[in-house]
PDB file of N, CA and C in Angstrom:
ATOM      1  N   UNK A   1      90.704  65.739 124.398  1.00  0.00           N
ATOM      2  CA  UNK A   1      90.647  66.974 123.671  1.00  0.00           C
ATOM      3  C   UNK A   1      91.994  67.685 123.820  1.00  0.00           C
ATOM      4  N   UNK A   2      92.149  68.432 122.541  1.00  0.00           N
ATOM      5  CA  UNK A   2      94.026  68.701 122.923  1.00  0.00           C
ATOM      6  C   UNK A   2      93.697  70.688 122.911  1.00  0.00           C
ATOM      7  N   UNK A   3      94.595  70.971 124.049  1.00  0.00           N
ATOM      8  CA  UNK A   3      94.210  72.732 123.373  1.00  0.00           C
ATOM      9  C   UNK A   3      94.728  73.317 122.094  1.00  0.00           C
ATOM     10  N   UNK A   4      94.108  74.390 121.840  1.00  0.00           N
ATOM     11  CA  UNK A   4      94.593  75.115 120.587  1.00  0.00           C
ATOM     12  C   UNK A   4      95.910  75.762 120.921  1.00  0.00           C
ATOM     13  N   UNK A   5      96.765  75.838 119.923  1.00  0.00           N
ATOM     14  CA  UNK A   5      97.996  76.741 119.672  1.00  0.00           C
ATOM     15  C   UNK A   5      97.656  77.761 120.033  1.00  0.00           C
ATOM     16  N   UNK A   6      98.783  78.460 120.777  1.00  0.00           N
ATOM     17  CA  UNK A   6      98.362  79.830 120.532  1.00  0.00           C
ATOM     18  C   UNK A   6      98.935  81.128 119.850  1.00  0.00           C
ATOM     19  N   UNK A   7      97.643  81.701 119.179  1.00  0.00           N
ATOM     20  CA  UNK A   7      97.957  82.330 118.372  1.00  0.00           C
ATOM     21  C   UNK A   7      99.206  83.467 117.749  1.00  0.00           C
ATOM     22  N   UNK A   8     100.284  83.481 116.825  1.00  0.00           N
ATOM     23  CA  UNK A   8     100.972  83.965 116.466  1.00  0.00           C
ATOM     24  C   UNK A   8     101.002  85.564 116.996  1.00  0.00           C
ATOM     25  N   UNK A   9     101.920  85.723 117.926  1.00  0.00           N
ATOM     26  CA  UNK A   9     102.037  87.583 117.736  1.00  0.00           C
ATOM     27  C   UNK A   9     102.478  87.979 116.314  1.00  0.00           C
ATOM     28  N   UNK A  10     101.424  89.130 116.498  1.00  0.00           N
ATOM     29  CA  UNK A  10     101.603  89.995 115.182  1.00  0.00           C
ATOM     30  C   UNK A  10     103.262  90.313 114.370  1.00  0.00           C
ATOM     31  N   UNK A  11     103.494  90.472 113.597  1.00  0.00           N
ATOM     32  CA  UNK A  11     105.104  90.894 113.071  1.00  0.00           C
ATOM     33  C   UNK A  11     105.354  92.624 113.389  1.00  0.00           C
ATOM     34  N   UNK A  12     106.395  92.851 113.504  1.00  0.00           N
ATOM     35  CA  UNK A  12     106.962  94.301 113.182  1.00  0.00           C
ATOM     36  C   UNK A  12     107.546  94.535 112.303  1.00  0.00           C
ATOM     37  N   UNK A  13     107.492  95.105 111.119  1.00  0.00           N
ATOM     38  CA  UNK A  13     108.564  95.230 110.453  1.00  0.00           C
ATOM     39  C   UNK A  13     109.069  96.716 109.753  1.00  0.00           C
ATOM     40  N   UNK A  14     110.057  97.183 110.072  1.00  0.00           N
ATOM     41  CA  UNK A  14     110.755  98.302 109.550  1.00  0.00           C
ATOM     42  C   UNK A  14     111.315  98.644 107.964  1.00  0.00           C
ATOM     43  N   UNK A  15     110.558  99.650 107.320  1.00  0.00           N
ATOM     44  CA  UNK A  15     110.743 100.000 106.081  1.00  0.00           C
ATOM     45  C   UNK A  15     111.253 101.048 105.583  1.00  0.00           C
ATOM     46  N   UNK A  16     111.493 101.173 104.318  1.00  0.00           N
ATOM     47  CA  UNK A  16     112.314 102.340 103.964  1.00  0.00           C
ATOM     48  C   UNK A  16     111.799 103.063 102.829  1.00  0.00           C
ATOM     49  N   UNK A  17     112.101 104.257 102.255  1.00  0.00           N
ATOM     50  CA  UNK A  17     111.711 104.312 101.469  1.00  0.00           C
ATOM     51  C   UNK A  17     111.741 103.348  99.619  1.00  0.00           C
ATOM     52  N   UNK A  18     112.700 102.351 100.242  1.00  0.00           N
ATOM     53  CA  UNK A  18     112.946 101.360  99.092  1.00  0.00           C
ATOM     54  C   UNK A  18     111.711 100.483  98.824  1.00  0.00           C
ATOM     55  N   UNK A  19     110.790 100.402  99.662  1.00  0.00           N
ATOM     56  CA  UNK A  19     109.697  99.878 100.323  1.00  0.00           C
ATOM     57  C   UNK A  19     108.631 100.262  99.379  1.00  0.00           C
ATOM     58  N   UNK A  20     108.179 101.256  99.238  1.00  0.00           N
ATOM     59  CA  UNK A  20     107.626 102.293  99.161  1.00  0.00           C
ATOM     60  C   UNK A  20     107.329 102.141  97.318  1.00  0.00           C
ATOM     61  N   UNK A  21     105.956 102.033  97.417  1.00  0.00           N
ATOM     62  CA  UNK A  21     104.358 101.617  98.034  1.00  0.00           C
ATOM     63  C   UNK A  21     104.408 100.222  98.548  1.00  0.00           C
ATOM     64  N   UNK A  22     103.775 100.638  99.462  1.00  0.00           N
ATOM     65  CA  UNK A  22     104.113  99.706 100.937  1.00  0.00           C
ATOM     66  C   UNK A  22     102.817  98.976 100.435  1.00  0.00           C
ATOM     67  N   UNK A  23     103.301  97.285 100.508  1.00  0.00           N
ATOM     68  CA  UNK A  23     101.967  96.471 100.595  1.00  0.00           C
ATOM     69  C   UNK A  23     102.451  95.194 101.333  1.00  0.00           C
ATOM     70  N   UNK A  24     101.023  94.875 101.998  1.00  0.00           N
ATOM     71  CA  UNK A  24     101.029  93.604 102.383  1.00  0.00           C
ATOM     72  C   UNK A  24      99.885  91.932 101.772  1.00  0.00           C
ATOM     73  N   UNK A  25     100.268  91.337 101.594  1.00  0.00           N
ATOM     74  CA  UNK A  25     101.687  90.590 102.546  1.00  0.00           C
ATOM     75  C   UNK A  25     102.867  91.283 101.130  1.00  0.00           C
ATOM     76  N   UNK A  26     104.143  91.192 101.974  1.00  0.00           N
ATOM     77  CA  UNK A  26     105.100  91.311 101.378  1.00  0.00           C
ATOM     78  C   UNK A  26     105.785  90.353 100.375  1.00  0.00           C
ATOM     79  N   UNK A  27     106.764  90.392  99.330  1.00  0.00           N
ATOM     80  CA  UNK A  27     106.898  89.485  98.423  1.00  0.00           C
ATOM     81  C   UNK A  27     107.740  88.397  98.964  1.00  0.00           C
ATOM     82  N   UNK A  28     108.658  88.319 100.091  1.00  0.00           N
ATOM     83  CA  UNK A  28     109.227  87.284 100.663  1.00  0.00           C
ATOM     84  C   UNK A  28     107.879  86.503 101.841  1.00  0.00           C
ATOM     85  N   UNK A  29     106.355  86.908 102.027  1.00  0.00           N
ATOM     86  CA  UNK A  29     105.629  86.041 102.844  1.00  0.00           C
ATOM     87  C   UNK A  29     105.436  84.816 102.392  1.00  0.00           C
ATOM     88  N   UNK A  30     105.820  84.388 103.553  1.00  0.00           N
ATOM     89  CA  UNK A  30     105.407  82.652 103.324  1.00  0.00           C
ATOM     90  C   UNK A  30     103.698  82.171 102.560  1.00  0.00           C
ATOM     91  N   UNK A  31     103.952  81.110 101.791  1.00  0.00           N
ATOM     92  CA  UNK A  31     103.133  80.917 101.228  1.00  0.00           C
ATOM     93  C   UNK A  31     101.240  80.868 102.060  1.00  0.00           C
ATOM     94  N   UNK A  32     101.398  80.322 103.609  1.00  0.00           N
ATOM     95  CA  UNK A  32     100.678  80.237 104.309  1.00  0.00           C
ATOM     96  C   UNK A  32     100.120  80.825 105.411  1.00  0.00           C
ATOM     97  N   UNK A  33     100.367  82.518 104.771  1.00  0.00           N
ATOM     98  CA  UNK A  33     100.463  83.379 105.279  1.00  0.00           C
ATOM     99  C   UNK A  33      99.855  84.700 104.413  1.00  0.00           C
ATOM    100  N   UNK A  34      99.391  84.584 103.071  1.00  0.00           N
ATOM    101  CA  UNK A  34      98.975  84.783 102.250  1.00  0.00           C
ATOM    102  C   UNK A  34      97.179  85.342 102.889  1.00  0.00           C
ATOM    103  N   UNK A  35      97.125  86.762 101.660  1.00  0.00           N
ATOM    104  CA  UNK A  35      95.923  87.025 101.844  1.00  0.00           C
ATOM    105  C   UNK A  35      95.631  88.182 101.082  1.00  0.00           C
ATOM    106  N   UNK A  36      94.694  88.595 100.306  1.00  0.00           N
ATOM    107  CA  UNK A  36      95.031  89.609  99.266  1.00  0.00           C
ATOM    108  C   UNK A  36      95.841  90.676  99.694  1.00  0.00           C
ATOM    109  N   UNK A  37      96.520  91.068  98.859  1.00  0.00           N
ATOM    110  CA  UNK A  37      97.564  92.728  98.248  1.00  0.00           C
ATOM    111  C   UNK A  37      96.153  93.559  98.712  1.00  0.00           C
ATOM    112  N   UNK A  38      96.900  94.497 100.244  1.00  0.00           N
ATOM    113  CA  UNK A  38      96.372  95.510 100.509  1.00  0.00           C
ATOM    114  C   UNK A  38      97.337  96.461 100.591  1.00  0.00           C
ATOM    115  N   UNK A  39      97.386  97.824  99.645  1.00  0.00           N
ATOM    116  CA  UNK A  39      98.211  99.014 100.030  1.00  0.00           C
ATOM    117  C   UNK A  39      98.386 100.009 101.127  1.00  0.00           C
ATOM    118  N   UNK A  40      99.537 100.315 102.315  1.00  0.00           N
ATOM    119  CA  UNK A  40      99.314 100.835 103.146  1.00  0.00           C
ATOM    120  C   UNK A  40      99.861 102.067 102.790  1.00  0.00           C
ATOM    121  N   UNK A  41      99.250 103.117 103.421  1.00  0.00           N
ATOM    122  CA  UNK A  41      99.807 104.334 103.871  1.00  0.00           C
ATOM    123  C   UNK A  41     100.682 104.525 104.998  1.00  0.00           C
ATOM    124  N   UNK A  42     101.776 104.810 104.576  1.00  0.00           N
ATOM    125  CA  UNK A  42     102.660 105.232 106.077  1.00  0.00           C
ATOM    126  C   UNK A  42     103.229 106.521 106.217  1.00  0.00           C
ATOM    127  N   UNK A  43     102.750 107.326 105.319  1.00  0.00           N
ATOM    128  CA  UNK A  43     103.375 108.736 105.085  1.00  0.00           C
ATOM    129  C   UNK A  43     103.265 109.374 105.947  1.00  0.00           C
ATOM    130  N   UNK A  44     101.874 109.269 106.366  1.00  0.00           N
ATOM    131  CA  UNK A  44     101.095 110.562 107.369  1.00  0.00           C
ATOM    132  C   UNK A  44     102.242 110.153 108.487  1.00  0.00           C
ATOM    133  N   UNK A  45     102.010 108.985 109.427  1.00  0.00           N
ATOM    134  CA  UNK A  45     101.987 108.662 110.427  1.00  0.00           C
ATOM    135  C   UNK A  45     103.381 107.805 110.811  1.00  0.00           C
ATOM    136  N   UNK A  46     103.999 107.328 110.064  1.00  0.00           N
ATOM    137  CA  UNK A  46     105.281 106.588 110.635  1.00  0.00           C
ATOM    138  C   UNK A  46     104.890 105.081 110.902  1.00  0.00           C
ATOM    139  N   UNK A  47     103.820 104.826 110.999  1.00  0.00           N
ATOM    140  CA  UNK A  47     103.289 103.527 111.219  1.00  0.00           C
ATOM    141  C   UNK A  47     102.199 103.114 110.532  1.00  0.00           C
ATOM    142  N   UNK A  48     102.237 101.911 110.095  1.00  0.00           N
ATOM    143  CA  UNK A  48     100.522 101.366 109.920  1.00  0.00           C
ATOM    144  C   UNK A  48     100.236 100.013 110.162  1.00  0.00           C
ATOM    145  N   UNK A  49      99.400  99.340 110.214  1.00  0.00           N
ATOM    146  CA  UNK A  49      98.995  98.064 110.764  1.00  0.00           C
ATOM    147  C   UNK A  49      98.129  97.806 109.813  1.00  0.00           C
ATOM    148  N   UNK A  50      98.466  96.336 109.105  1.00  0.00           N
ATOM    149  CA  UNK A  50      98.004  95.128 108.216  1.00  0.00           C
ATOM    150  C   UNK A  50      96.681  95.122 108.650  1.00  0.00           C
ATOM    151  N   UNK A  51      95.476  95.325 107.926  1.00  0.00           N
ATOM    152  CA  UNK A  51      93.851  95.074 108.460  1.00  0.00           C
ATOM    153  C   UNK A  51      93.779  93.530 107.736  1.00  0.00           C
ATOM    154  N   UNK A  52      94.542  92.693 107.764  1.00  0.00           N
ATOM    155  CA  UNK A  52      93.678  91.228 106.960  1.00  0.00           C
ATOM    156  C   UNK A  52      95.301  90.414 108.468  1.00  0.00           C
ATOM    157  N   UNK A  53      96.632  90.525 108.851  1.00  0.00           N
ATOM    158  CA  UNK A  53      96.855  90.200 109.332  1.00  0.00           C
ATOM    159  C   UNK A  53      97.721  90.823 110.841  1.00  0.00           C
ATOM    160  N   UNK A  54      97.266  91.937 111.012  1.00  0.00           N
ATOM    161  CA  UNK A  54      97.940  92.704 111.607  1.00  0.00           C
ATOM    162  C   UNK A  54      99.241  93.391 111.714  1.00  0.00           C
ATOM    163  N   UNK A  55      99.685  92.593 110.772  1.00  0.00           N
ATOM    164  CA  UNK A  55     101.469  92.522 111.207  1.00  0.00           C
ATOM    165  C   UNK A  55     101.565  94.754 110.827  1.00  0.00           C
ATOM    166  N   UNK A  56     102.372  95.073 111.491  1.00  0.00           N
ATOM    167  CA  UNK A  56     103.101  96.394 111.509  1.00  0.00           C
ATOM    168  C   UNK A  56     103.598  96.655 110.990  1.00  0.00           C
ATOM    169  N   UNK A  57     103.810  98.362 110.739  1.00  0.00           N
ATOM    170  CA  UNK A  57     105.280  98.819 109.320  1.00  0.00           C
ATOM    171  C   UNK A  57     105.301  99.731 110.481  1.00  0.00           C
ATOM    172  N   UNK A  58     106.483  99.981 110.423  1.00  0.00           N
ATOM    173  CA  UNK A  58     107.446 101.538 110.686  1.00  0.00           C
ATOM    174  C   UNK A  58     108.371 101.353 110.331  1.00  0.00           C
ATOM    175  N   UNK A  59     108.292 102.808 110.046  1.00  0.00           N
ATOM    176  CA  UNK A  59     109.265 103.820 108.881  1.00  0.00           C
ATOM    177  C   UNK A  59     110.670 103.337 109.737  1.00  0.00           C
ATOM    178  N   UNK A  60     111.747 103.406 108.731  1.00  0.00           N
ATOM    179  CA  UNK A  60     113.064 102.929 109.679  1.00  0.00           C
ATOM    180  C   UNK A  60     113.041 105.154 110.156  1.00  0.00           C
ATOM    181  N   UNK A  61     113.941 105.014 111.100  1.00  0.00           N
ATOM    182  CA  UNK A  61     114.213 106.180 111.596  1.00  0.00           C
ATOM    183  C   UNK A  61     115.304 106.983 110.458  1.00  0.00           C
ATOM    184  N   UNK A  62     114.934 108.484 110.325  1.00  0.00           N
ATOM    185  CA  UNK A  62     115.470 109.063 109.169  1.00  0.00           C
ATOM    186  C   UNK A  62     114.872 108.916 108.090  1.00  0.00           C
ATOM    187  N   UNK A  63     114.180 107.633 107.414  1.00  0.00           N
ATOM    188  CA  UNK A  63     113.603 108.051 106.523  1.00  0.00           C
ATOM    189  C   UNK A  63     112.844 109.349 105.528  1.00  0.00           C
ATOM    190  N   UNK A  64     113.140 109.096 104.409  1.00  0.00           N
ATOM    191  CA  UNK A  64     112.711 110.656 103.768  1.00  0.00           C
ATOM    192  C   UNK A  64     112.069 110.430 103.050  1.00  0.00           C
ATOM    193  N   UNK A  65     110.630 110.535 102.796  1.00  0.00           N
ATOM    194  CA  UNK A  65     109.618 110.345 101.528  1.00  0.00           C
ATOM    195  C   UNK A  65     109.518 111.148 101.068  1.00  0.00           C
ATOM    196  N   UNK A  66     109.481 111.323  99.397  1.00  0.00           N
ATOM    197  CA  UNK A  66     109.603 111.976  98.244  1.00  0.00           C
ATOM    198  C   UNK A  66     108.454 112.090  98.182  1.00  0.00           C
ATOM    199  N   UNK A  67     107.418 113.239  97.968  1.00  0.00           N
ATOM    200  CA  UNK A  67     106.227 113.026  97.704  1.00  0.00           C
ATOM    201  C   UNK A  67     106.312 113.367  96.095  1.00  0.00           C
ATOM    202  N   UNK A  68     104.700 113.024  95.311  1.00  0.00           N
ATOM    203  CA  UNK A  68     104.586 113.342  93.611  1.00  0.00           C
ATOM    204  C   UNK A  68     105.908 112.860  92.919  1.00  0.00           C
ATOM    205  N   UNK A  69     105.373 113.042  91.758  1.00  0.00           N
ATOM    206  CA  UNK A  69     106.009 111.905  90.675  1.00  0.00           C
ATOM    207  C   UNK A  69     106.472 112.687  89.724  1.00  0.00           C
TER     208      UNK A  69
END
């Protein structure tokens, strides 16, 4: 019997407002890594965390969000 791999730590990744509407997975994720387009919020909080793969956003430092359109 062989053991299992172990499992991938989560990603971090730092965004900007160029980013912005923030979704995951992102358009450079690897194909096998894939899992539906969920939109995050990072306005409130500076951070948010992927609910289908965990991976992380924070805001790069300085960032300035424009709110309304």
């Amino acid at each position: 019997m062989t053991a299992a791999a172990p499992a991938a730590a989560p990603e971090t990744v730092l965004v900007g407002a160029e980013h912005l509407p923030l979704y995951c997975p992102g358009p450079k994720a690897p194909l096998w890594s894939m899992h539906p387009r969920v939109f995050l919020d990072i306005a409130d909080t500076g951070a948010v965390r992927c609910p289908y793969c965990s991976t992380e956003y924070l805001l790069k430092p300085g960032t300035v969000i424009k709110h309304g359109h």
